[in-house]
C-alpha atoms as a PDB file:
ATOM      1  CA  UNK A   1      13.448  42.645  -8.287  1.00  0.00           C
ATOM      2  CA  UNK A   2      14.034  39.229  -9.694  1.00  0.00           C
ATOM      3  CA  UNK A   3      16.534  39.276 -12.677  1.00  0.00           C
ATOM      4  CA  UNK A   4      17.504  36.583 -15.119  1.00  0.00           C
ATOM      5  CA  UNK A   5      20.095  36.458 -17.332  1.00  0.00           C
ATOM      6  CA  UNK A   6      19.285  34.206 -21.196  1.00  0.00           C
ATOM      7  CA  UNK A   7      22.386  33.659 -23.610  1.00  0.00           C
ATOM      8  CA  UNK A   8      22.110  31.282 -26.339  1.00  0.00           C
ATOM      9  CA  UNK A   9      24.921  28.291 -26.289  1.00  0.00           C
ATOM     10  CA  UNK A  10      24.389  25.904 -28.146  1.00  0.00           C
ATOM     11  CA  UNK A  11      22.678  25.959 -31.631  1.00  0.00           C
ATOM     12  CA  UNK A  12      19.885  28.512 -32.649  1.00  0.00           C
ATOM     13  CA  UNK A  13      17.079  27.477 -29.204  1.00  0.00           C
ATOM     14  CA  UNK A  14      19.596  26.153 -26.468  1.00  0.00           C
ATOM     15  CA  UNK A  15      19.584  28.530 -23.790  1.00  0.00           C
ATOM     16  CA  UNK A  16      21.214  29.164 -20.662  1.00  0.00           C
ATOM     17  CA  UNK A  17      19.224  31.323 -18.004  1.00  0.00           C
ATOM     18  CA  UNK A  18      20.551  32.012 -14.917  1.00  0.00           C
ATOM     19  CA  UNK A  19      19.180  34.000 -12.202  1.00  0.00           C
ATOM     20  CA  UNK A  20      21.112  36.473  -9.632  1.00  0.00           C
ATOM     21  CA  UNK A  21      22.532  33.647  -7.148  1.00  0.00           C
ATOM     22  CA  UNK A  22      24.379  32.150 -10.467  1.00  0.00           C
ATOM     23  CA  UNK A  23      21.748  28.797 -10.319  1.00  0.00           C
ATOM     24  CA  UNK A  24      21.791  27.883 -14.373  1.00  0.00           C
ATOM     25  CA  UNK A  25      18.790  25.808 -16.334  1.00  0.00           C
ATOM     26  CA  UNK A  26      18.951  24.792 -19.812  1.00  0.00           C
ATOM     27  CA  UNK A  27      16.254  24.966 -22.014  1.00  0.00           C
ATOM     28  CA  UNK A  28      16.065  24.193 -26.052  1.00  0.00           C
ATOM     29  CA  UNK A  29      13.311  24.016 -28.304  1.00  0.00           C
ATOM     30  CA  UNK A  30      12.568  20.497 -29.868  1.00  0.00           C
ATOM     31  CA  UNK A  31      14.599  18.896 -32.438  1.00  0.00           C
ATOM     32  CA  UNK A  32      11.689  18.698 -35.022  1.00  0.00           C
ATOM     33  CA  UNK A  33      11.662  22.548 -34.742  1.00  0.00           C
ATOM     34  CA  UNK A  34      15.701  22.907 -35.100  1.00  0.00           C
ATOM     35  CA  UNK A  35      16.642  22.143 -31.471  1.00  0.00           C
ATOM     36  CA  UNK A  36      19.408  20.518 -29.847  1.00  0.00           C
ATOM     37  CA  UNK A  37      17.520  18.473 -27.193  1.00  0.00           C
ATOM     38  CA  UNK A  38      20.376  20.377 -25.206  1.00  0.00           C
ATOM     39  CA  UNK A  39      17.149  21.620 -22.283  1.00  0.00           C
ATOM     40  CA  UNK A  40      14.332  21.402 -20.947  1.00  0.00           C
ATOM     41  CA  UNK A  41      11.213  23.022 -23.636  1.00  0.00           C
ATOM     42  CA  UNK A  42       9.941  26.110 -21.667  1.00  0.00           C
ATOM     43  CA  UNK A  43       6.587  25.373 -21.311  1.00  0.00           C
ATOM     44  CA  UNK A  44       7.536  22.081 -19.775  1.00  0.00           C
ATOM     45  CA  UNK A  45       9.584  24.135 -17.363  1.00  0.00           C
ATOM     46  CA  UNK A  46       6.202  26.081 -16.056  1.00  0.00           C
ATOM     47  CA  UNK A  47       5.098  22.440 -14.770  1.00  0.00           C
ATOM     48  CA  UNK A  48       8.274  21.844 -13.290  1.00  0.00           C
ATOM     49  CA  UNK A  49       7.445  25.157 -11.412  1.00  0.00           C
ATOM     50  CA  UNK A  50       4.493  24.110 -10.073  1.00  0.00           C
ATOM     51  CA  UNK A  51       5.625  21.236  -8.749  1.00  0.00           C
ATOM     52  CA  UNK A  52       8.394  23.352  -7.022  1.00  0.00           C
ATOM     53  CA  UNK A  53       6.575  25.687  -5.814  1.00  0.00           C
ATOM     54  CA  UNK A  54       3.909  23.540  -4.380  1.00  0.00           C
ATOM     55  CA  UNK A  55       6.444  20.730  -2.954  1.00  0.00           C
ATOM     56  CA  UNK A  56       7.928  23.620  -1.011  1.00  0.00           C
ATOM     57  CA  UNK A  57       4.283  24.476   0.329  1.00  0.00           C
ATOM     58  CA  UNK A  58       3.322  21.061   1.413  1.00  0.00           C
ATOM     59  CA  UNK A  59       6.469  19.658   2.915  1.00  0.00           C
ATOM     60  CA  UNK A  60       6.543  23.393   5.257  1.00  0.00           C
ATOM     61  CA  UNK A  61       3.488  23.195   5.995  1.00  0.00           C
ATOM     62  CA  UNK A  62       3.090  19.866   7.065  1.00  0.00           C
ATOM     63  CA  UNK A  63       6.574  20.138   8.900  1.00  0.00           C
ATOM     64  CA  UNK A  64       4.754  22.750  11.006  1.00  0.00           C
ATOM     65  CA  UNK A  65       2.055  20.638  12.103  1.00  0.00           C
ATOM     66  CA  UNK A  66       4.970  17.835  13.242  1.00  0.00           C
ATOM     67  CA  UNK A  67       3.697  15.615  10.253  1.00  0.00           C
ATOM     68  CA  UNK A  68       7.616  13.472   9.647  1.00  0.00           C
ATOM     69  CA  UNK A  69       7.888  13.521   5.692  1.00  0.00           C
ATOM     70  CA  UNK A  70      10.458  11.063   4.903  1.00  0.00           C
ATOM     71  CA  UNK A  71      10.254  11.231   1.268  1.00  0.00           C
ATOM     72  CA  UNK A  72       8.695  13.077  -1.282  1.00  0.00           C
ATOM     73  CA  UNK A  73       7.386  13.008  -5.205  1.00  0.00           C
ATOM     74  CA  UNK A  74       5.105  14.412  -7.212  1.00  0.00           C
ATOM     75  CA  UNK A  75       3.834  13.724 -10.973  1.00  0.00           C
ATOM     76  CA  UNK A  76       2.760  16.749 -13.152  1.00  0.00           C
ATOM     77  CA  UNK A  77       0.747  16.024 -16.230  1.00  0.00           C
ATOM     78  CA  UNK A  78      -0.170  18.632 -18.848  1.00  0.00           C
ATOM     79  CA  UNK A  79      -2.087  18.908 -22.011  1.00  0.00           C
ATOM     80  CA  UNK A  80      -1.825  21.956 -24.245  1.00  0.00           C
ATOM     81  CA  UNK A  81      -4.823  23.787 -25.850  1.00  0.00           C
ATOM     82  CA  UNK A  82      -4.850  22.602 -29.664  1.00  0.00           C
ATOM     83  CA  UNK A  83      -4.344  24.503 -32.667  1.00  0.00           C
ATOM     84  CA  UNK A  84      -3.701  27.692 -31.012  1.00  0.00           C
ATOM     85  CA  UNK A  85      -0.913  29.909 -30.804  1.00  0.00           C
ATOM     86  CA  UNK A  86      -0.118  31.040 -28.094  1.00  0.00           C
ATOM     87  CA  UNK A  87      -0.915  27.223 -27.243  1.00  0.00           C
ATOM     88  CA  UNK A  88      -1.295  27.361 -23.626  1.00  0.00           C
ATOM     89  CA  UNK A  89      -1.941  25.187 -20.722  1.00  0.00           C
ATOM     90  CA  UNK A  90      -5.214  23.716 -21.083  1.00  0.00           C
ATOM     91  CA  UNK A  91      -5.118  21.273 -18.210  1.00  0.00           C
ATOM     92  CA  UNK A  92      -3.163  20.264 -15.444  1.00  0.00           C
ATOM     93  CA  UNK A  93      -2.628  16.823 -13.143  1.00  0.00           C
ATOM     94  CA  UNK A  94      -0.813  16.861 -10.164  1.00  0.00           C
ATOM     95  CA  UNK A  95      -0.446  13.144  -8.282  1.00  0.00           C
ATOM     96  CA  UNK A  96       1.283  14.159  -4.808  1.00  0.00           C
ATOM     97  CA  UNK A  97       3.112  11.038  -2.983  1.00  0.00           C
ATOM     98  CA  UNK A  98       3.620  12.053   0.485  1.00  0.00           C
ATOM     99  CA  UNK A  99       5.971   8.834   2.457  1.00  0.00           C
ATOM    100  CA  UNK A 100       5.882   8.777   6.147  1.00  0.00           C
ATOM    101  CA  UNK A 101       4.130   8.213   9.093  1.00  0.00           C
ATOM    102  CA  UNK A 102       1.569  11.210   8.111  1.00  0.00           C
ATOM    103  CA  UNK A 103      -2.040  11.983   8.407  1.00  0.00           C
ATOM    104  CA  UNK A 104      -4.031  12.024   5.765  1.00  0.00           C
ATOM    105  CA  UNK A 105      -5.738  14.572   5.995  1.00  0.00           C
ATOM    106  CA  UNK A 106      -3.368  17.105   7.097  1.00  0.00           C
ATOM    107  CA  UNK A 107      -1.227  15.774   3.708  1.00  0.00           C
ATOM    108  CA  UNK A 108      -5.043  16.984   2.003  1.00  0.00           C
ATOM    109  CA  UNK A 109      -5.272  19.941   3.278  1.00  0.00           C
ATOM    110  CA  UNK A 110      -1.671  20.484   3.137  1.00  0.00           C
ATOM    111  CA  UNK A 111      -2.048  20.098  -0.483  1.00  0.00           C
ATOM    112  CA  UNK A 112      -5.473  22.158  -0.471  1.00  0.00           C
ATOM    113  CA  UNK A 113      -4.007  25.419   0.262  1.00  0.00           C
ATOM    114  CA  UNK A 114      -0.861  25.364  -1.848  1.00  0.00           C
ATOM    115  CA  UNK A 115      -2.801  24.609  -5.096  1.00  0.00           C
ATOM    116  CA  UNK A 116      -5.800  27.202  -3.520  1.00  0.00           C
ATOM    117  CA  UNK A 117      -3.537  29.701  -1.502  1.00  0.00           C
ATOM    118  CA  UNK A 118       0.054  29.891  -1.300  1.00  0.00           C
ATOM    119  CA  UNK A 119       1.731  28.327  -4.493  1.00  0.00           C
ATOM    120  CA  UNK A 120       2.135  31.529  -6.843  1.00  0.00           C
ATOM    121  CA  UNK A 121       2.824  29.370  -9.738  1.00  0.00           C
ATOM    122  CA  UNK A 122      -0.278  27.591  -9.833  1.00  0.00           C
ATOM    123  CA  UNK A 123      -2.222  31.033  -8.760  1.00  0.00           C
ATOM    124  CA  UNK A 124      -0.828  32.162 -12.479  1.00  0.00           C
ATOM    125  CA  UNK A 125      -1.282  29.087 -14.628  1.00  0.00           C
ATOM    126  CA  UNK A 126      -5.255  29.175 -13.127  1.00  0.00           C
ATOM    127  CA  UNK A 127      -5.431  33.307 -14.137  1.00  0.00           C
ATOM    128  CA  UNK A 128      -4.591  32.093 -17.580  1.00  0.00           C
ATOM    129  CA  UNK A 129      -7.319  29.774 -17.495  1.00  0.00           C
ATOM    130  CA  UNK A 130      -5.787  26.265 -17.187  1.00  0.00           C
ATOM    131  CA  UNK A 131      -7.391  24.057 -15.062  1.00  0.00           C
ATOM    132  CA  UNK A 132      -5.420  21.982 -12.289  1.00  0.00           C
ATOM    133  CA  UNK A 133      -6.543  18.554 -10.707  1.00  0.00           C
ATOM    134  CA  UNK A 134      -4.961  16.867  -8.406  1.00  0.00           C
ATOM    135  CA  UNK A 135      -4.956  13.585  -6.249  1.00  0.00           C
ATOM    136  CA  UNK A 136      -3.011  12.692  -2.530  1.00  0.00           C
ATOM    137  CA  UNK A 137      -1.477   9.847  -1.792  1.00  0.00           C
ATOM    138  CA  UNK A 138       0.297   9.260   1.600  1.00  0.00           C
ATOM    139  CA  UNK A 139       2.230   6.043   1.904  1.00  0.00           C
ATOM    140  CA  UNK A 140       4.451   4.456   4.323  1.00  0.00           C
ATOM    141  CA  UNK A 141       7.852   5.231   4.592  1.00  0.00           C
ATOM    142  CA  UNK A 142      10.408   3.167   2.466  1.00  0.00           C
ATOM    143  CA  UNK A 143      11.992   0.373   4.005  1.00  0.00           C
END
């Protein structure tokens, strides 16, 4: 069973969670609601998930079909639902930038069946009812 560990640090929101191998993340709420700035705001923290979790997906799976990923980025855009509380994700963007001498449509499909299949993250934002876009762009390795 996963376990994480929260204690408070710094001011009334900043936060320091750290799971069972000792990795640590900050998180705070934001200054206009009595936060430090001292983290990363927890909901913005589910998008950097997703791009984990699905940047893990695509560079393993395209390393398995000999595809030679030299470098690697991703852009996550979200917009909240609007005067609700909870106020959750509403939608999702995801821009993945693939460099390397890779086919393009094993980088699509690569990307296909994390968002669709194997990324966990994005399997629970979508059972919550946000929708997620995304776009692929391979491009040559930098010089």
């Amino acid at each position: 069973m996963a376990t994480i560990e929260l204690a408070r640090v710094k001011g009334d929101y900043g936060f320091e969670a750290k799971d069972e191998n000792g990795h640590i993340v900050r998180m705070d709420s934001n200054p206009a609601n009595g936060g430090w700035d001292f983290g990363v705001r927890p909901m913005q923290m589910l998008l950097m998930g997703l791009g984990g979790c699905s940047g893990i997906d695509v560079i393993s799976i395209l390393k398995k079909q000999r595809q030679d990923v030299k470098d690697y980025k991703m852009i996550v855009k979200g917009e909240r639902q609007a005067g609700k509380e909870p106020s959750l994700w509403k939608d999702i963007e995801v821009e993945f930038h693939i460099y390397g001498d890779i086919d393009k449509d094993k980088a699509e499909r690569a990307v296909e069946l994390s968002m669709n299949k194997y990324c966990s993250v994005a399997a629970t934002l979508m059972g919550a009812g946000t929708a997620i876009t995304w776009k692929t762009f391979v491009h040559p390795a930098h010089a």
